[in-house]
N, C-alpha and C. Protein backbone atom coordinates (compact mmCIF):
# COMPACT_ATOMS: atom_id res chain seq x y z
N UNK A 1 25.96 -35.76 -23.29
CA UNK A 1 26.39 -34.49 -22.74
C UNK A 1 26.04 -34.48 -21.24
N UNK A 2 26.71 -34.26 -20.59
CA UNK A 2 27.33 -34.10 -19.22
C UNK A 2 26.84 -33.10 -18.22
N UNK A 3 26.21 -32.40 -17.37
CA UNK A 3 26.35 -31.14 -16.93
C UNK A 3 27.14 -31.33 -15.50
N UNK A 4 28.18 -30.98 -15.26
CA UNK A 4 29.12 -30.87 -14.21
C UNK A 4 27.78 -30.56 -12.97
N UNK A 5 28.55 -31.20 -11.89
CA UNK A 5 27.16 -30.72 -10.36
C UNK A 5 27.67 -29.12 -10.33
N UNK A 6 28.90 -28.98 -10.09
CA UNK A 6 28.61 -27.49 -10.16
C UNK A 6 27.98 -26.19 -10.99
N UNK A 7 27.70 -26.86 -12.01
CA UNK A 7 26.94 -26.02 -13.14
C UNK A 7 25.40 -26.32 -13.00
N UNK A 8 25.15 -27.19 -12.45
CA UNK A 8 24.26 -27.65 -12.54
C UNK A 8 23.38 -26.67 -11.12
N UNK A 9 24.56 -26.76 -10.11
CA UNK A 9 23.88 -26.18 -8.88
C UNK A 9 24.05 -24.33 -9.33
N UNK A 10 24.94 -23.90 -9.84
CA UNK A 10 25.00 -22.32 -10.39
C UNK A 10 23.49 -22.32 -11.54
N UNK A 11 22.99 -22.92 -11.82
CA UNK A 11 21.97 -22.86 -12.42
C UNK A 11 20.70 -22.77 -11.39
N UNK A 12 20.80 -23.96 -11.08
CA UNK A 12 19.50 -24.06 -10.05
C UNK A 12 19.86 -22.74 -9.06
N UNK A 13 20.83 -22.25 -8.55
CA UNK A 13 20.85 -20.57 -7.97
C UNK A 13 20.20 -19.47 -8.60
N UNK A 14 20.67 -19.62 -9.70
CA UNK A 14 20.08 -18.36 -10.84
C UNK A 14 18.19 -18.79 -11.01
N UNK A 15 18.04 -19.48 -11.34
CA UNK A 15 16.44 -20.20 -11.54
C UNK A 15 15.79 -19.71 -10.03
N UNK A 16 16.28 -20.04 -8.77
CA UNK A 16 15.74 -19.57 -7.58
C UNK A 16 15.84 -17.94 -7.32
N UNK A 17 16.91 -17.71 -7.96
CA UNK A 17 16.87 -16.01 -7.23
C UNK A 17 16.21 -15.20 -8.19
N UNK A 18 15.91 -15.87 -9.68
CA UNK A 18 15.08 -15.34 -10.34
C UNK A 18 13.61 -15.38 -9.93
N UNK A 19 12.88 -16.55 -9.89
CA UNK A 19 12.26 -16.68 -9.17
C UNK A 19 11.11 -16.04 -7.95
N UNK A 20 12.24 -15.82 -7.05
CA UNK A 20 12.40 -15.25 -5.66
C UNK A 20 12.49 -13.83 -5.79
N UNK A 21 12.93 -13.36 -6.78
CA UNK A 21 13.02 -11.54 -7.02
C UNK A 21 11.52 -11.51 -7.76
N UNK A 22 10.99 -12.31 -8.75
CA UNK A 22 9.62 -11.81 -9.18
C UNK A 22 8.97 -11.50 -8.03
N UNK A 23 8.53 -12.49 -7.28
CA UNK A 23 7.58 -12.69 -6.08
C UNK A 23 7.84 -11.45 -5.22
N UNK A 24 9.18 -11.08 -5.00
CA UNK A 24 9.13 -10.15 -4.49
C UNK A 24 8.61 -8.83 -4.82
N UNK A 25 9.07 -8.19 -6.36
CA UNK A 25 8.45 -7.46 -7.15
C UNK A 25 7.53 -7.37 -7.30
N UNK A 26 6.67 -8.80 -7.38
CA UNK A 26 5.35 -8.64 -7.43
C UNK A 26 4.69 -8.05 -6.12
N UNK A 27 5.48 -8.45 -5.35
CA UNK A 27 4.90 -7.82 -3.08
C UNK A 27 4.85 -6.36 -3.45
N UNK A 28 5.61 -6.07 -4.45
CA UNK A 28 6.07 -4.97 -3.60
C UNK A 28 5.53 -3.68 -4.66
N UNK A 29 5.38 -4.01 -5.81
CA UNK A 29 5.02 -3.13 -7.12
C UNK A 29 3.61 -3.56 -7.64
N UNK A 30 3.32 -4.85 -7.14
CA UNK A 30 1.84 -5.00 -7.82
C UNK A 30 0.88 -4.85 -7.13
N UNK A 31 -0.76 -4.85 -7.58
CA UNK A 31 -1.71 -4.56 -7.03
C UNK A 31 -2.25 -5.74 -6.18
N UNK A 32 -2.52 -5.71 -4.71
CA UNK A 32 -2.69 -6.85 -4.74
C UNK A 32 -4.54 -7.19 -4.63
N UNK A 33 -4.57 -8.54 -4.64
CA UNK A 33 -6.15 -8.82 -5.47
C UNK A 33 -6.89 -8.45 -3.93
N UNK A 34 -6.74 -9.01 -3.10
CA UNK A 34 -7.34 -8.24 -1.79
C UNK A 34 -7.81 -6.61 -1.75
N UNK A 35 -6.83 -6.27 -1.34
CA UNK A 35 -6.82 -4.77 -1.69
C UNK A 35 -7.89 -4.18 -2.78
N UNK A 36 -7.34 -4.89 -3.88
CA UNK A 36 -8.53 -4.19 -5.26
C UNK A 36 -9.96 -4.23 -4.51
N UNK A 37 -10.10 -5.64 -4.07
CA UNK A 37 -11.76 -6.08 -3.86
C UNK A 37 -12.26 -5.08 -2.73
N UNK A 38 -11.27 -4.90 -1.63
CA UNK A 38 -11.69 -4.16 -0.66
C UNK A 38 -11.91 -2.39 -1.05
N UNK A 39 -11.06 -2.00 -2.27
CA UNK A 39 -11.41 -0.75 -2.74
C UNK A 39 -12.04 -0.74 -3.48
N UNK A 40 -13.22 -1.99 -4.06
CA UNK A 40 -14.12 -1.92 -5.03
C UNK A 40 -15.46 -1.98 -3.90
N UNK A 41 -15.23 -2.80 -3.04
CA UNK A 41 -16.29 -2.44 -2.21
C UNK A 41 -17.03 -1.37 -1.43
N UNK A 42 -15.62 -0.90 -1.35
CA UNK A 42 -15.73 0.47 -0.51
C UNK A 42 -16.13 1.86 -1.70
N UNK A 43 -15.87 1.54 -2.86
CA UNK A 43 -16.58 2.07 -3.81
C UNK A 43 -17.61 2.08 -4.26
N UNK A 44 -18.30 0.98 -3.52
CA UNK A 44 -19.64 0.71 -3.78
C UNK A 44 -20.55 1.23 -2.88
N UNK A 45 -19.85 0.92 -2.16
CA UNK A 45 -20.76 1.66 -0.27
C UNK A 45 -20.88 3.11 -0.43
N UNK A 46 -19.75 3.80 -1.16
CA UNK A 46 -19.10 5.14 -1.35
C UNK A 46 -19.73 6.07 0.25
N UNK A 47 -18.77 5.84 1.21
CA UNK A 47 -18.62 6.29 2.38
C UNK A 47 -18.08 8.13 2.25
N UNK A 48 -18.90 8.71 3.16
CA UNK A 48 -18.34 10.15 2.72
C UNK A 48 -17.46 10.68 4.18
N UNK A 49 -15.88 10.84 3.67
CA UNK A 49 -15.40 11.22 4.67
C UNK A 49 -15.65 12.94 4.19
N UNK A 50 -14.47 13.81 5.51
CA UNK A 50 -14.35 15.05 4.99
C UNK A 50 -12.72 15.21 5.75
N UNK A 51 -12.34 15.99 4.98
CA UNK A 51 -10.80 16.34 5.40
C UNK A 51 -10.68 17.67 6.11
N UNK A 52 -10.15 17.30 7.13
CA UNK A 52 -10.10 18.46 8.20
C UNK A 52 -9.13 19.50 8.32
N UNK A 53 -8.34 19.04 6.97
CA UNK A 53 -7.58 20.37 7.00
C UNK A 53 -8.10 21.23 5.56
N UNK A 54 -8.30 20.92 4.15
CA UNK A 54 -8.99 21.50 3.12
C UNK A 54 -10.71 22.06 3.57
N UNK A 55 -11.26 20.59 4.13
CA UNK A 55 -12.75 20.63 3.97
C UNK A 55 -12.94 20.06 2.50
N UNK A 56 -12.56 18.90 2.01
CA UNK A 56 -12.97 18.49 0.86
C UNK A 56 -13.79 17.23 1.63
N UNK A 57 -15.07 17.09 1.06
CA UNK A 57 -15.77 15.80 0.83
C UNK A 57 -15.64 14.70 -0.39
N UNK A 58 -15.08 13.93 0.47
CA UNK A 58 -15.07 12.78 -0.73
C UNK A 58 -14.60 11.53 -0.30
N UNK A 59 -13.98 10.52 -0.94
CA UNK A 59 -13.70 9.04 -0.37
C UNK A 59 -11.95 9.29 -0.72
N UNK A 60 -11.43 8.77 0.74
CA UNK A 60 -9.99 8.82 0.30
C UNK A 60 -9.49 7.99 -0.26
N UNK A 61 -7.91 8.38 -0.57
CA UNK A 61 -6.86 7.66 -1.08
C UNK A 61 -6.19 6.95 -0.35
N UNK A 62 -6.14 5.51 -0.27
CA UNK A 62 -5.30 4.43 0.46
C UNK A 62 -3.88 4.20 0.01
N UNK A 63 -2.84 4.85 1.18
CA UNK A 63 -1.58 4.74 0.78
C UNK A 63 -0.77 4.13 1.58
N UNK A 64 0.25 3.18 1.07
CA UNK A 64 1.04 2.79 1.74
C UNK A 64 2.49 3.16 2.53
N UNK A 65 2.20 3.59 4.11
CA UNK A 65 3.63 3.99 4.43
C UNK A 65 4.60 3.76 4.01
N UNK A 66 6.18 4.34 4.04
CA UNK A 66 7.41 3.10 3.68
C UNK A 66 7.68 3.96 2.03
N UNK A 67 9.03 3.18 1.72
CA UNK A 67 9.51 3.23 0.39
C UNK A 67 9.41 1.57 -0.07
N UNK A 68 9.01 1.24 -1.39
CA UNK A 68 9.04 0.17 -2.09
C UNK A 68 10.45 0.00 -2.72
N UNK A 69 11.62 0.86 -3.02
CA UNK A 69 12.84 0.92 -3.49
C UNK A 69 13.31 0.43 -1.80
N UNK A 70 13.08 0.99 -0.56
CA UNK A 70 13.79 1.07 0.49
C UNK A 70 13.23 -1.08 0.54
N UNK A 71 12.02 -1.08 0.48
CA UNK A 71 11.96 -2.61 0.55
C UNK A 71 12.71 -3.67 -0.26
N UNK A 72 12.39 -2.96 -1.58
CA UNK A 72 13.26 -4.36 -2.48
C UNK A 72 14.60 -4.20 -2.19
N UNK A 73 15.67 -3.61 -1.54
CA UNK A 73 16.78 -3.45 -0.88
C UNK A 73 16.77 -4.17 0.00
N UNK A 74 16.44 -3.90 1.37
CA UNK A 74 16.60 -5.35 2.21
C UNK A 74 15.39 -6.91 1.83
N UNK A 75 15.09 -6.78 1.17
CA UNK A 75 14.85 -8.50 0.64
C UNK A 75 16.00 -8.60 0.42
N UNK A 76 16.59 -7.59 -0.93
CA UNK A 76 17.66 -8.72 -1.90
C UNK A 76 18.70 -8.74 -0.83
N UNK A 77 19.27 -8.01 -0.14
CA UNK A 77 20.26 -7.70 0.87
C UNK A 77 20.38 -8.44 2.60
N UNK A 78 18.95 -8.38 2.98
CA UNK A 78 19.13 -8.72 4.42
C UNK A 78 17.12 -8.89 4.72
N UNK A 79 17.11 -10.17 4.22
CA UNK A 79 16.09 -11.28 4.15
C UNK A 79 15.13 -10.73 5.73
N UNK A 80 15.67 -11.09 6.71
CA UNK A 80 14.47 -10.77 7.33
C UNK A 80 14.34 -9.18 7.93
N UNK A 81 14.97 -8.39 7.75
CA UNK A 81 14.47 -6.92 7.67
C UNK A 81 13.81 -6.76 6.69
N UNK A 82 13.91 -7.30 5.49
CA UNK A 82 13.28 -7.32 4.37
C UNK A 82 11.74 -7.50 4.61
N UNK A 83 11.48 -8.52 5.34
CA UNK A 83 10.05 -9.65 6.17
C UNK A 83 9.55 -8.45 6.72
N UNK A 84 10.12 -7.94 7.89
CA UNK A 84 9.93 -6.75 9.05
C UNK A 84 9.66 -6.01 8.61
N UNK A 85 9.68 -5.09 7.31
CA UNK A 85 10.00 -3.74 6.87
C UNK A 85 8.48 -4.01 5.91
N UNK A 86 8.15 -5.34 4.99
CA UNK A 86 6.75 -5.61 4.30
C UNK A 86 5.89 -5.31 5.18
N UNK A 87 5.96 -6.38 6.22
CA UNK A 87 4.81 -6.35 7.31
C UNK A 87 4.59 -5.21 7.64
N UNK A 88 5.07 -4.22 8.16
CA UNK A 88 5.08 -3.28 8.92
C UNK A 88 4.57 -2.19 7.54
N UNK A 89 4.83 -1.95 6.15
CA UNK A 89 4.31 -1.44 5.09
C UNK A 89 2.69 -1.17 4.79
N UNK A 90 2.64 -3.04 4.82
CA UNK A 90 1.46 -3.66 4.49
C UNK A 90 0.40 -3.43 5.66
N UNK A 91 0.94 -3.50 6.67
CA UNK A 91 -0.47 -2.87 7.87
C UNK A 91 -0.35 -1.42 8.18
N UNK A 92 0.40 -0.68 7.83
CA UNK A 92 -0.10 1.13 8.06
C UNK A 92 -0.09 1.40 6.34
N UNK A 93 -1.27 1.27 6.40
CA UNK A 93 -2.17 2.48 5.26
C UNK A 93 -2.46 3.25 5.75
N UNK A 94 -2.73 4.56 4.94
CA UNK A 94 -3.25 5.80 5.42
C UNK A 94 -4.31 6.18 4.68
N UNK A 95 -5.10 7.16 5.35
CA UNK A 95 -6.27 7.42 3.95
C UNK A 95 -5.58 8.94 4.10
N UNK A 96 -5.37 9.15 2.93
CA UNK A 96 -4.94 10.87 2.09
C UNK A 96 -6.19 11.48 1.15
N UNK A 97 -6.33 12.90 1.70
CA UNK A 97 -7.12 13.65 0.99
C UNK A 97 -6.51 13.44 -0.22
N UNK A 98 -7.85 12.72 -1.04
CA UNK A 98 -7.41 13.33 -3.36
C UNK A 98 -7.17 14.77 -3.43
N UNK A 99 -7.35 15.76 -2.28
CA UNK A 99 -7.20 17.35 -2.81
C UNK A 99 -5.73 17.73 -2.48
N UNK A 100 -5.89 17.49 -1.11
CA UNK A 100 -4.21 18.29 -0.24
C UNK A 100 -3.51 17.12 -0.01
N UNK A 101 -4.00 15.89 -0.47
CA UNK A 101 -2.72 15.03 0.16
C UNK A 101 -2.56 14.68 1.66
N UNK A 102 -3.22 15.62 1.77
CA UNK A 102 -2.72 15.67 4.08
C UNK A 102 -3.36 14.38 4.29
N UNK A 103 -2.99 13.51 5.64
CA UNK A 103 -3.43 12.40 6.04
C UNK A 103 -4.83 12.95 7.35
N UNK A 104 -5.51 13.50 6.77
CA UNK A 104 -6.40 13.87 8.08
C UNK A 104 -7.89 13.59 7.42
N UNK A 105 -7.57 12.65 6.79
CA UNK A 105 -9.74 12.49 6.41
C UNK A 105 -10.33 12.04 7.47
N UNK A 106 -11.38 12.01 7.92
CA UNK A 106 -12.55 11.85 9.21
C UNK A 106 -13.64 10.97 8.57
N UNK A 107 -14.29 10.34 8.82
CA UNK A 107 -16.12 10.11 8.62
C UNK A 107 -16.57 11.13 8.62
N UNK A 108 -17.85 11.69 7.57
CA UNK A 108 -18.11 13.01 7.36
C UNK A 108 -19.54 12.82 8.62
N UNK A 109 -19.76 11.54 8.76
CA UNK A 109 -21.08 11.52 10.23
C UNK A 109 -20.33 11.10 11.42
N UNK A 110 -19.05 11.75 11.18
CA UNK A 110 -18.54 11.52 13.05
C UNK A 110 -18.84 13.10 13.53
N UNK A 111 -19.20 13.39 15.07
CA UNK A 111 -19.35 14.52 15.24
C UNK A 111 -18.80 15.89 14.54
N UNK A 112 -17.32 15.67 14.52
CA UNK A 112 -16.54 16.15 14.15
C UNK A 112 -16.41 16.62 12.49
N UNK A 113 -16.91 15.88 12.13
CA UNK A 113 -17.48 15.36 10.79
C UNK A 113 -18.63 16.98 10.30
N UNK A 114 -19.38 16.59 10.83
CA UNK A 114 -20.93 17.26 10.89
C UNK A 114 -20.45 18.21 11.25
N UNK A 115 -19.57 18.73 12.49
CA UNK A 115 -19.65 20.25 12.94
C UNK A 115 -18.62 21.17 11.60
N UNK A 116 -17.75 20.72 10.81
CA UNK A 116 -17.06 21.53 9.45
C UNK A 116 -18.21 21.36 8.43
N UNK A 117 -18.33 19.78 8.42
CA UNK A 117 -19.58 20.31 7.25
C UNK A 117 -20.63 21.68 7.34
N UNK A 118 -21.55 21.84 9.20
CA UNK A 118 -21.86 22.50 9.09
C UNK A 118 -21.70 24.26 8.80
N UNK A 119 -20.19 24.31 9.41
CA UNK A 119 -19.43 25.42 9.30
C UNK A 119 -18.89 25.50 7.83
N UNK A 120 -18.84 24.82 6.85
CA UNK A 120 -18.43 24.93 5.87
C UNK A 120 -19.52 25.00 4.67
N UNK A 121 -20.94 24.71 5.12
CA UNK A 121 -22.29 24.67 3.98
C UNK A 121 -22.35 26.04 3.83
N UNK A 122 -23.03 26.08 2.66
CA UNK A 122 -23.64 27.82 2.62
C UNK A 122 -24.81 28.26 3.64
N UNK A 123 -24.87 29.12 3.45
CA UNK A 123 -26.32 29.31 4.65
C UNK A 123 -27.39 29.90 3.95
C-alpha cells in the first residue's frame, strides 16, 4: 500500500496545525508553571497591599490585559500579530482589588499606603 506524496503532505499539514493550535491553546488558556510559582511565593511572603479606591486590605489579583479569544484569532489568522498581541498580553498584568475589581492596589507601607490605613482604622 502506497500513500500518494500528496496525501502524504495533506497529512503531515493536519499533524502540524494540530499540533501548533495545542501549543497555542495551551499560551493562551493554561496556567503557566512560572506564574503559579511566582503566585505561590508571593503567597507565602503574603505582602499587604490596600486599594485606594474601596480601602480593602489584602493581596491582589493578577490579571492579564487583552482578550484570549482576540489572541487565538490572530495566531490562527495572522501569525505575527498573533506574536505581538502574546507579548504585549504576557507583560501587562495588573493587580485588581478581590473586592471592587478596580486596578488601584498600592503597598499598604507606601506612604500613601499608611495615610488610608490611618484614615480608615477605628480610633
Amino acid at each position: 500500500m502506497q500513500i500518494s506524496q500528496g496525501k502524504l503532505e495533506g497529512i503531515l499539514t493536519w499533524v502540524v496545525a494540530i499540533g501548533v493550535g495545542g501549543i497555542i491553546a495551551k499560551n493562551i488558556f493554561g496556567k503557566d508553571k512560572k506564574f503559579e510559582e511566582l503566585k505561590a511565593q508571593e503567597a507565602a511572603q503574603k505582602p499587604k497591599f490596600i486599594c485606594t479606591s474601596c480601602g480593602c486590605v489584602d493581596r491582589p489579583n493578577y490579571v492579564r490585559r487583552g482578550n484570549g479569544a482576540l489572541e487565538l484569532i490572530l495566531w490562527l489568522f495572522f501569525l505575527v500579530p498573533g506574536i505581538i498581541y502574546s507579548f504585549w498580553r504576557s507583560s501587562n498584568e495588573e493587580a485588581r482589588c478581590p473586592k471592587c475589581q478596580k486596578s488601584t492596589m498600592i503597598p499598604a507601607d507606601s506612604p500613601i499606603g499608611q495615610k488610608i490605613l490611618r484614615e480608615n482604622s477605628p480610633a
